[in-house]
Protein backbone atom coordinates (compact mmCIF):
# COMPACT_ATOMS: atom_id res chain seq x y z
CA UNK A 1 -32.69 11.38 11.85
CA UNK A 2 -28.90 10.27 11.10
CA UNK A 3 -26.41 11.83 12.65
CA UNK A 4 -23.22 12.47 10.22
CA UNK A 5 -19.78 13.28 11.11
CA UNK A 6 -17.30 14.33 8.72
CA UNK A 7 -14.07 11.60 8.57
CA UNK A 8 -10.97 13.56 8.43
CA UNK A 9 -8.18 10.76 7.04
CA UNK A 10 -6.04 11.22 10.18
CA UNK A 11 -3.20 8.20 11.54
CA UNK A 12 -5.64 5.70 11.06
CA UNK A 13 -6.27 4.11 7.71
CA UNK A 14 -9.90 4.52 6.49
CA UNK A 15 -9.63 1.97 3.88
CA UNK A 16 -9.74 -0.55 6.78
CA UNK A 17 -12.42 -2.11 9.11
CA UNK A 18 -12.12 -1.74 13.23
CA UNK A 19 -13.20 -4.12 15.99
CA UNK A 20 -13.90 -2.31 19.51
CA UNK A 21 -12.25 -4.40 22.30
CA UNK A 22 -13.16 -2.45 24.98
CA UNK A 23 -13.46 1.23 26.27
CA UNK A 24 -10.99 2.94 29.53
CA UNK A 25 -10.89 5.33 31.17
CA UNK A 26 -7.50 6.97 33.20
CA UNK A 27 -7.17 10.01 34.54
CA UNK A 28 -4.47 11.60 33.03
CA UNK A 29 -3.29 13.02 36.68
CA UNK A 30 -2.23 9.02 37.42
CA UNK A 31 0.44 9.55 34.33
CA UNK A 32 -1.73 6.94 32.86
CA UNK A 33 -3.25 8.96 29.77
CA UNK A 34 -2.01 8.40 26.38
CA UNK A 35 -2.22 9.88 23.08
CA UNK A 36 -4.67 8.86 20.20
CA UNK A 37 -2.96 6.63 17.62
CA UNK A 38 -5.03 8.39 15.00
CA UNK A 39 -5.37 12.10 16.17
CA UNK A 40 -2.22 12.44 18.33
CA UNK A 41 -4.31 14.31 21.06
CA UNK A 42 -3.92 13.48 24.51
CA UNK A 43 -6.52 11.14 26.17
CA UNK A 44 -8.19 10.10 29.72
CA UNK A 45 -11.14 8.50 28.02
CA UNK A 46 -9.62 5.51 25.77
CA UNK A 47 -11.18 3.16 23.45
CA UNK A 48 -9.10 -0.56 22.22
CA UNK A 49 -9.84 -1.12 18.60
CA UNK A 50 -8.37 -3.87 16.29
CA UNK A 51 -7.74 -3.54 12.87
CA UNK A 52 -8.40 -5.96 9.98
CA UNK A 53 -4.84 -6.26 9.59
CA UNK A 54 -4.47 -7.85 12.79
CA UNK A 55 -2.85 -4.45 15.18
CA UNK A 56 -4.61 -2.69 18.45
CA UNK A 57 -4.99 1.19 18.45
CA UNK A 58 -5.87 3.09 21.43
CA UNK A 59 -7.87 6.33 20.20
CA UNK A 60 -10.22 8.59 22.34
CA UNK A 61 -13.76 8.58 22.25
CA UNK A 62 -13.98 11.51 20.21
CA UNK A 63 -12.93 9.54 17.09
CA UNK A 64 -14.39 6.30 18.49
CA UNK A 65 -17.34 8.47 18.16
CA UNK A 66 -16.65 9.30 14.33
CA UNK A 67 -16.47 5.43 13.72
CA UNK A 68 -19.61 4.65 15.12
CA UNK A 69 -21.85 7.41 13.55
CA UNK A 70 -19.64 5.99 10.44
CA UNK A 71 -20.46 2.58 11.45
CA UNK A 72 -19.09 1.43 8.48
CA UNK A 73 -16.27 1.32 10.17
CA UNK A 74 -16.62 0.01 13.71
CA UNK A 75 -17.89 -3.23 15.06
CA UNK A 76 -18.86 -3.76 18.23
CA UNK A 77 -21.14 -1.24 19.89
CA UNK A 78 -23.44 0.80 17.90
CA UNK A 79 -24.11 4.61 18.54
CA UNK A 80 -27.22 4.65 20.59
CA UNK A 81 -25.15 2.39 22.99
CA UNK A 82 -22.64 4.50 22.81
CA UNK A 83 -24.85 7.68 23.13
CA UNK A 84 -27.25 6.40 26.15
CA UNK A 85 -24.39 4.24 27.97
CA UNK A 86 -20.53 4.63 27.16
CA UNK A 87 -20.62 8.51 27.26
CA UNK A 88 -23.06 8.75 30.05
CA UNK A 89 -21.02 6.11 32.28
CA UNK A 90 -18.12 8.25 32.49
CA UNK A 91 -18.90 10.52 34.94
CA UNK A 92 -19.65 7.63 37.27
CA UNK A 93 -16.98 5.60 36.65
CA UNK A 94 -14.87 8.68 37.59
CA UNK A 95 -16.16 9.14 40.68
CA UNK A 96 -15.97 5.16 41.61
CA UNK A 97 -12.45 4.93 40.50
CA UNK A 98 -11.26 7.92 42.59
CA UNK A 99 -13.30 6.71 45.56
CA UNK A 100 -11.78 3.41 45.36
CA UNK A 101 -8.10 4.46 44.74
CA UNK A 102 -8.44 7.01 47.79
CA UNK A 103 -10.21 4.00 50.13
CA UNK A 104 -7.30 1.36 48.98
CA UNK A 105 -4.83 4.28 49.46
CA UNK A 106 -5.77 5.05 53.05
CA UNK A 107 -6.81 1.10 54.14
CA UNK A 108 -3.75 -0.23 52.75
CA UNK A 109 -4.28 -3.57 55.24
CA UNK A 110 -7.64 -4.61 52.72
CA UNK A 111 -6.73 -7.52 50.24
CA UNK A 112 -9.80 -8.15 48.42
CA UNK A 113 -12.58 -5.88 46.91
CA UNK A 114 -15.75 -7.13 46.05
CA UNK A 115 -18.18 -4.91 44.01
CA UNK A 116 -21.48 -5.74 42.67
CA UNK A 117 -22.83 -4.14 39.57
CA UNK A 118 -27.11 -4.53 40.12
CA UNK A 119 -29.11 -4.02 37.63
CA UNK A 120 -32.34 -4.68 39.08
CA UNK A 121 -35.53 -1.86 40.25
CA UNK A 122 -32.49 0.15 42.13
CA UNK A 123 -29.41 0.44 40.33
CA UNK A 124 -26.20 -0.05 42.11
CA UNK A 125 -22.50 -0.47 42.47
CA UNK A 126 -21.85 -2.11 45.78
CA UNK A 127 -18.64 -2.66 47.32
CA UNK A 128 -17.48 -4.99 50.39
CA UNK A 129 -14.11 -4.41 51.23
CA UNK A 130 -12.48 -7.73 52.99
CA UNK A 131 -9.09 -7.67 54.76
CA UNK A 132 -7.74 -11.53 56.09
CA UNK A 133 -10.90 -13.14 54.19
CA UNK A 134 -13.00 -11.15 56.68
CA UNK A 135 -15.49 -8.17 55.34
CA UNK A 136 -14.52 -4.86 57.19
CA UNK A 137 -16.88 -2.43 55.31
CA UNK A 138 -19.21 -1.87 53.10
CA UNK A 139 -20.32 1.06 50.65
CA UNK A 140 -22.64 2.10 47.33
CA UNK A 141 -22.87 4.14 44.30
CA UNK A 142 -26.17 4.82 42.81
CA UNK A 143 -26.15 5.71 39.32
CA UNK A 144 -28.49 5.41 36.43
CA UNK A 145 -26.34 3.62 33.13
CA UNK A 146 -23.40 2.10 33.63
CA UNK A 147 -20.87 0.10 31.02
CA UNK A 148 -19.12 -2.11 33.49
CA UNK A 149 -16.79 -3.28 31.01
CA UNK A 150 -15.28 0.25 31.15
CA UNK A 151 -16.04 0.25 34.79
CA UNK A 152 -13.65 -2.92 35.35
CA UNK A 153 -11.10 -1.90 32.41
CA UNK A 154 -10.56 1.60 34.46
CA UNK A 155 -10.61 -0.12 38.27
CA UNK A 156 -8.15 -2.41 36.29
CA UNK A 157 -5.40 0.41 36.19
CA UNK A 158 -5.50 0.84 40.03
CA UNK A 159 -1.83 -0.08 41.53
CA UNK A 160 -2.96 -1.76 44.53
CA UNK A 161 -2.25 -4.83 46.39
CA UNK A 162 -5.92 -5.23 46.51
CA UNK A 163 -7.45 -7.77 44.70
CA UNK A 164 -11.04 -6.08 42.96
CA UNK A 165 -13.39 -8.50 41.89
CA UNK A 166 -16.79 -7.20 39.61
CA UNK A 167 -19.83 -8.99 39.55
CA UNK A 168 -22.88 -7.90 37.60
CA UNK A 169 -26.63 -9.22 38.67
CA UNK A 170 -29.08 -7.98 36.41
């Protein structure tokens, strides 16, 4: 069964196609958050799209969602992925980015993060945190989807003097 969503002409003209670039998220408590170029509404959870006139948009997933189920509109990820993977990896990506931020915060002395995104029988985000090219600590997430583009676009917004490196093994 297709799922419909009504399209409410809001900021965004719906006579034009959109590209997703990528999805973030940024906790609004980090003064981070923005508003949605087409509803206005205040977002954490933010979605890159470029239109066929060439500009970027940053809208929440809310109306990233009415573009997908409209798919007419949106290129790039289709609803199921967005359904079984984007929406399900925030949560996650949450509590990563907050563990991270806090670790960096107290360990100021580490220079490089390295984090592994494994795909494999066990699923999980590893990290190994290195200060003076020497590894100090390590530490995991388990988690069950994850869109590690989001993942990297959100550990992207950290202001650290860390460097965070992502590598996925599937």
């Amino acid at each position: 069964m297709k799922t419909t969503k009504n399209i409410i002409q809001r900021n965004l003209p719906l006579n034009q196609h959109y590209q997703l670039i990528r999805t973030n998220y940024v906790p609004l408590l980090d003064g981070c958050g923005t508003c949605c170029d087409n509803c206005n509404k205040l977002i954490a959870n933010m979605a890159t799209v470029k239109a066929d006139n060439g500009k970027y948009y940053t809208i929440g997933l809310d109306c990233m969602e009415t573009f997908l189920i409209n798919n007419a509109l949106l290129d790039g990820k289709s609803i199921q992925h967005y359904n079984e993977v984007v929406k399900k990896s925030i949560p996650k990506i949450k509590e990563v980015r907050e563990y991270l931020k806090d670790f960096l915060a107290r360990n100021s002395f580490i220079d490089t993060v390295k984090i592994e995104v494994s795909f494999n029988y066990f699923k999980w985000i590893t990290f190994e945190f290195f200060a003076g090219g020497r590894q100090k600590w390590n530490d995991g997430f388990k988690f069950k989807n994850m869109d590690v583009d989001m993942l990297q676009a959100s550990l992207d917004t950290i202001k650290t003097g860390a460097k965070i490196e992502i590598v996925t093994k599937y």
